[in-house]
N, C-alpha and C. Protein backbone atom coordinates (compact mmCIF):
# COMPACT_ATOMS: atom_id res chain seq x y z
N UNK A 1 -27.19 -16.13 14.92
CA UNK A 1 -26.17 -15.27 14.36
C UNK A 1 -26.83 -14.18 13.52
N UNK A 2 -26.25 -12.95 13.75
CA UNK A 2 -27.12 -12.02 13.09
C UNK A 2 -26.47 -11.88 11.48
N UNK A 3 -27.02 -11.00 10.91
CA UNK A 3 -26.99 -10.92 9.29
C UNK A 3 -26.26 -9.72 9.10
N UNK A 4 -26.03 -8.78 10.22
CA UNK A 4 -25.65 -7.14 10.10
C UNK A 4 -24.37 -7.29 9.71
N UNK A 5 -24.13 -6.58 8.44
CA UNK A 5 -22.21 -6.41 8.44
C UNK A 5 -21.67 -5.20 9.34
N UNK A 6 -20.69 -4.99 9.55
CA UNK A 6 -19.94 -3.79 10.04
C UNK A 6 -18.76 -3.95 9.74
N UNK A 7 -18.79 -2.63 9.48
CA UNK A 7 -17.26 -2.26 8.93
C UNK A 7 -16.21 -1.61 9.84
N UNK A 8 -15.17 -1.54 9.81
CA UNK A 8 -14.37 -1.03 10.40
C UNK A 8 -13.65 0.26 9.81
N UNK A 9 -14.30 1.57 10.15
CA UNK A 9 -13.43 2.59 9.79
C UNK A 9 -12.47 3.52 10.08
N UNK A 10 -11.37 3.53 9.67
CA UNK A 10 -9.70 4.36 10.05
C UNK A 10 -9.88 5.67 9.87
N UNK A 11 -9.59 6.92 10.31
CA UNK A 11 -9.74 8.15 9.86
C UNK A 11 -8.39 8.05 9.98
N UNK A 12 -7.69 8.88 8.76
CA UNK A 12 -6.44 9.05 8.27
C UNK A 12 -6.33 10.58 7.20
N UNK A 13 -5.48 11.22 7.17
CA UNK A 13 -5.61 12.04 6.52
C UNK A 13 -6.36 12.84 6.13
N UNK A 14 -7.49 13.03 6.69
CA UNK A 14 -8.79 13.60 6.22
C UNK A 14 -9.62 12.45 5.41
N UNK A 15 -9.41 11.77 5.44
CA UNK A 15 -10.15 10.68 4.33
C UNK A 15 -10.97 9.42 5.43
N UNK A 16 -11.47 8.79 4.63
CA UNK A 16 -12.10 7.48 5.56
C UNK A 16 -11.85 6.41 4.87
N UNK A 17 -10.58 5.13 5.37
CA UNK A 17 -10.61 4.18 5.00
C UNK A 17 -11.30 2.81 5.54
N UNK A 18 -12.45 2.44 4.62
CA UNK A 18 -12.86 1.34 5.04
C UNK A 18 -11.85 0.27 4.59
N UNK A 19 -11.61 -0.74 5.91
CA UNK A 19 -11.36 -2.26 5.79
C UNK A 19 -12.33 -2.77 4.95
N UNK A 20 -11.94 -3.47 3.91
CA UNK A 20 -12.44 -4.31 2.98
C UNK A 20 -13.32 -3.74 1.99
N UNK A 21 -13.22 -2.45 1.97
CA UNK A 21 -13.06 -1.59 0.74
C UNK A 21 -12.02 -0.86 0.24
N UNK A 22 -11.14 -1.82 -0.87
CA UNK A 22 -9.75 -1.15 -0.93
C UNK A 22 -10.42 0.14 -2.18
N UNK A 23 -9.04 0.97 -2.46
CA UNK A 23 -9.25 1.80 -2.94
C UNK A 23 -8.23 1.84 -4.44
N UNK A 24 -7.31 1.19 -4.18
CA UNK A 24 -6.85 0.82 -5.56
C UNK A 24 -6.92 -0.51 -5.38
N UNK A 25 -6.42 -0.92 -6.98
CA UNK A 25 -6.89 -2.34 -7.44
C UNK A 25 -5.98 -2.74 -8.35
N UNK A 26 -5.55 -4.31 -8.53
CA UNK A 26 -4.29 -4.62 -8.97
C UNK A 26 -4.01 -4.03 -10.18
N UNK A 27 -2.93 -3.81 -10.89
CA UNK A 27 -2.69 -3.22 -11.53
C UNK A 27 -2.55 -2.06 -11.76
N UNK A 28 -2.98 -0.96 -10.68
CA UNK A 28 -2.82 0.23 -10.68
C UNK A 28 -1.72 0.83 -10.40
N UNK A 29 -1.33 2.02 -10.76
CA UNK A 29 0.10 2.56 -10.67
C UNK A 29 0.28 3.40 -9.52
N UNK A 30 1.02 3.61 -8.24
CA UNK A 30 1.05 3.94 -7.01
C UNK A 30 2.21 4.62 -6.82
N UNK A 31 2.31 5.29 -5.87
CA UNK A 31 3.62 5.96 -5.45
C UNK A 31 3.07 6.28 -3.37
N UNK A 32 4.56 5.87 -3.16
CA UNK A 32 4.70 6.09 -1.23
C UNK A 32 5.98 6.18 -1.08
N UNK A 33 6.49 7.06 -0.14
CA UNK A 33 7.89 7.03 0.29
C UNK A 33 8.07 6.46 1.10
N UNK A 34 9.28 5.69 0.78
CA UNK A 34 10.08 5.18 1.90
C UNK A 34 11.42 5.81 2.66
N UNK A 35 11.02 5.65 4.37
CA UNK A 35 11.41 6.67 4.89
C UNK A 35 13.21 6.49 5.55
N UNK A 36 13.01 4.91 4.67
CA UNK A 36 15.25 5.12 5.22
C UNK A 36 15.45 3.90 4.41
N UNK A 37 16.97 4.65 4.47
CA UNK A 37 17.52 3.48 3.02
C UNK A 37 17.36 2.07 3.70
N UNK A 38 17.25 1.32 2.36
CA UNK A 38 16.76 -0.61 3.02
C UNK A 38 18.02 -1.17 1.97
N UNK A 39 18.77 -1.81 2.56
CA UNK A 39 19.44 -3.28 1.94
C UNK A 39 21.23 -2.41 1.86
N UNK A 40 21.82 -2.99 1.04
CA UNK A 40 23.13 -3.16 0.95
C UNK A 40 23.94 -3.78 0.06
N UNK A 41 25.05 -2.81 -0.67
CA UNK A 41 25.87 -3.35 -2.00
C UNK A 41 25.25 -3.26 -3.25
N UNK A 42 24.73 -4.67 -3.86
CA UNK A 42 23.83 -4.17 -5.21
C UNK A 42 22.43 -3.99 -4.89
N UNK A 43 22.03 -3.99 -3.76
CA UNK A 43 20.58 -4.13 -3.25
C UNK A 43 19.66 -3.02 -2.43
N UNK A 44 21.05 -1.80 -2.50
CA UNK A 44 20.52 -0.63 -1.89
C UNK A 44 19.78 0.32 -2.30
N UNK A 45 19.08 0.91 -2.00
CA UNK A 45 17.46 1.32 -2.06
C UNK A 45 17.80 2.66 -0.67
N UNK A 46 18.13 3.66 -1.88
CA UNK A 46 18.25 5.08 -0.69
C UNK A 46 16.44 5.23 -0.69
N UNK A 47 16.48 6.29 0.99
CA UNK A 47 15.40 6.94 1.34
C UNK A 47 14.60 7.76 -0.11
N UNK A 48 13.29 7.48 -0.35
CA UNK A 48 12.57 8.52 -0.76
C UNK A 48 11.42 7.80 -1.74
N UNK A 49 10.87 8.72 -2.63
CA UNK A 49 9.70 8.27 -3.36
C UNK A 49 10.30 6.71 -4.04
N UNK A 50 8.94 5.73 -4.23
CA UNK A 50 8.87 4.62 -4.68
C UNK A 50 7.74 4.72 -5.44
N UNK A 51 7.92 4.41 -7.07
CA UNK A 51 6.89 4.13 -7.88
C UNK A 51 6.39 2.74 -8.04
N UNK A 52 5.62 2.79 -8.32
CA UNK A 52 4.97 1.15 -8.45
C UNK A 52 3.63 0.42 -8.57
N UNK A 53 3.14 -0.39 -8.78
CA UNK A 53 2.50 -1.05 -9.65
C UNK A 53 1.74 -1.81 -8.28
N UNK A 54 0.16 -2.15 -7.66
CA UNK A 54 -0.12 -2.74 -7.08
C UNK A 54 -0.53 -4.54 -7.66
N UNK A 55 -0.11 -4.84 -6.89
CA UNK A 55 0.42 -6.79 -7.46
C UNK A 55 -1.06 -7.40 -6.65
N UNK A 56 -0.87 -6.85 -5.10
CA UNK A 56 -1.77 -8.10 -4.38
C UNK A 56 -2.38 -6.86 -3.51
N UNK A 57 -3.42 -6.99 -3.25
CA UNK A 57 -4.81 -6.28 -2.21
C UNK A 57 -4.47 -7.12 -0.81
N UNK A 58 -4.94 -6.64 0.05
CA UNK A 58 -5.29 -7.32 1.66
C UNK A 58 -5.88 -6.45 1.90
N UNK A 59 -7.68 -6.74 1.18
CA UNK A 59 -8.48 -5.67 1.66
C UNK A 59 -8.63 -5.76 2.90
N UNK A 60 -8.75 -6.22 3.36
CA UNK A 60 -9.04 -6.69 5.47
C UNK A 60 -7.44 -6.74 6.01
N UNK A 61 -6.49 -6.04 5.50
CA UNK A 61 -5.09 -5.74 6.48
C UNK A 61 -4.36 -6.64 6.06
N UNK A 62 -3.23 -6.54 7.40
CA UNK A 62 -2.48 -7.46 7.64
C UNK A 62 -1.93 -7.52 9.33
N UNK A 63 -1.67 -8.95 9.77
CA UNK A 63 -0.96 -8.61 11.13
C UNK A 63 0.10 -7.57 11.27
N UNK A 64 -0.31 -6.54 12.03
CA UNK A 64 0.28 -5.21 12.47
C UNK A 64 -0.12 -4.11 11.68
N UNK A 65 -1.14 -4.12 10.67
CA UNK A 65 -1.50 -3.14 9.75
C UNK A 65 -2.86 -2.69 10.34
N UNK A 66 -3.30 -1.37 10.36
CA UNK A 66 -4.68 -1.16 10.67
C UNK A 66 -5.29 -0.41 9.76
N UNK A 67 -5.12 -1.02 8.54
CA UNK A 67 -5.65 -0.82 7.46
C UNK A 67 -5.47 -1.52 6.34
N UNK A 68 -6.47 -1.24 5.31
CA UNK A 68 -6.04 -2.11 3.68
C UNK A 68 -4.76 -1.62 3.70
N UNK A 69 -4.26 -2.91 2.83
CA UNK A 69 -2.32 -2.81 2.81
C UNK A 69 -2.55 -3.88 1.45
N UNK A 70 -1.21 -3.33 0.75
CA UNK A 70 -0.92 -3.84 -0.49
C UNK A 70 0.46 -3.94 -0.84
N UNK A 71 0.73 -5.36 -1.74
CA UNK A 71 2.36 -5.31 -2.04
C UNK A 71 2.15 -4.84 -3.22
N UNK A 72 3.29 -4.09 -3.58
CA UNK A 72 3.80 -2.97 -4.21
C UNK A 72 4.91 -3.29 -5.14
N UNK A 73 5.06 -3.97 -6.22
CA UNK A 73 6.03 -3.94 -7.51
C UNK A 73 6.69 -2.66 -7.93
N UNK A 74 8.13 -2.39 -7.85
CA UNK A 74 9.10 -1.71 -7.79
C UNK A 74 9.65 -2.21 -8.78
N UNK A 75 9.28 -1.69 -10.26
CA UNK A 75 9.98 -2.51 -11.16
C UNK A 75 11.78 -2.01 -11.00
N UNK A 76 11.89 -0.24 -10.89
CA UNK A 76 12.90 0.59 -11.42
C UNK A 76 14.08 -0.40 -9.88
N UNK A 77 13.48 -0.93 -8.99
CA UNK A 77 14.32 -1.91 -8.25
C UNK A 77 14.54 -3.40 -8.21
N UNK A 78 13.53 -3.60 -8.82
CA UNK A 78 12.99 -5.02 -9.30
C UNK A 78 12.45 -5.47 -7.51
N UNK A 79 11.42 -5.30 -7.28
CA UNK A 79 11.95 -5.02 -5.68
C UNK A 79 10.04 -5.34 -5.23
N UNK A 80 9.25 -6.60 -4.60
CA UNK A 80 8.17 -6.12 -4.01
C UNK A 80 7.97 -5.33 -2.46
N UNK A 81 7.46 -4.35 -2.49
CA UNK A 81 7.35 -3.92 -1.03
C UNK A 81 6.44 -4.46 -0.80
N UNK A 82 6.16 -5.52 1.25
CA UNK A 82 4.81 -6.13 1.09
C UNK A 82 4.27 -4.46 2.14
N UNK A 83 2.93 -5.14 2.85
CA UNK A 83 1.97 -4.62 3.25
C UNK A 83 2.64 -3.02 3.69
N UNK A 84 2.32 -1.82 2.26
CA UNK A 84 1.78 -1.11 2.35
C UNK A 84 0.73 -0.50 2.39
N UNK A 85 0.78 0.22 3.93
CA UNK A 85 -0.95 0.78 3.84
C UNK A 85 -1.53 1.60 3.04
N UNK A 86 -2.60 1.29 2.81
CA UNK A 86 -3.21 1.98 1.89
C UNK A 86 -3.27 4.13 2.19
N UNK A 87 -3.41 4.69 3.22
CA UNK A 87 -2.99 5.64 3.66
C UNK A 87 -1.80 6.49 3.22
N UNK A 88 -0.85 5.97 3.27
CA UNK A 88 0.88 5.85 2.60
C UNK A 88 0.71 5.84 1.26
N UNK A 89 -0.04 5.80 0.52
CA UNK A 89 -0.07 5.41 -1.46
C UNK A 89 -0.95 6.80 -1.77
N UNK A 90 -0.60 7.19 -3.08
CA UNK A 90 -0.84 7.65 -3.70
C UNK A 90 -0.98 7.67 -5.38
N UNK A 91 -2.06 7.51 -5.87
CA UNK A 91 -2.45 7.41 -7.02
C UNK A 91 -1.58 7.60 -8.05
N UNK A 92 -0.37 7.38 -9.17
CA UNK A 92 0.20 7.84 -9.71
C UNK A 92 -0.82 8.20 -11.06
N UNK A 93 0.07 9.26 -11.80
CA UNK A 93 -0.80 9.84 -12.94
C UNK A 93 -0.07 9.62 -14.28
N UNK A 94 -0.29 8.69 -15.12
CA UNK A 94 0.59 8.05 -16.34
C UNK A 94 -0.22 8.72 -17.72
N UNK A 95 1.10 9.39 -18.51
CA UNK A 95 0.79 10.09 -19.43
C UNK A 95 0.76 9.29 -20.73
């Protein structure tokens, strides 16, 4: 068995995401839109920006993800989103 690692890299956006090098890290503050309203009655969640807090890493994916993906704490919904890709997030900037 050989010793060589390899990585797996996504080109996305102009950027290069390595698998199993995530790029944020728990506790960091995030923002991604979501692209259609989810749930119903007291549980509805219209289309658009989601702020939030990263909870859990899957630096190496998830089934159906082809990339690092992370669940996502939605406090202003009380709400976790799971495996968002890392691609989809954006750094929030807290004053």
């Amino acid at each position: 068995m050989s010793d060589d690692i390899f990585y797996i890299i996504i080109k996305t956006k102009g950027e290069n995401h390595i698998k199993g090098h995530p790029k944020y890290k728990i506790g960091d503050e995030v923002s991604f839109y979501n692209s259609s309203d989810v749930g119903s009655g007291d549980t509805f969640i219209k289309a658009g920006k989601i702020e939030g807090r990263v909870e859990i890493v899957d630096a190496y994916g998830a089934i159906g993800c082809d990339d690092v993906s992370y669940d996502i704490y939605d406090k202003t919904n009380n709400m976790l989103w799971k495996h968002v890709e890392e691609k989809d997030l954006k750094k929030e900037k807290r004053s």
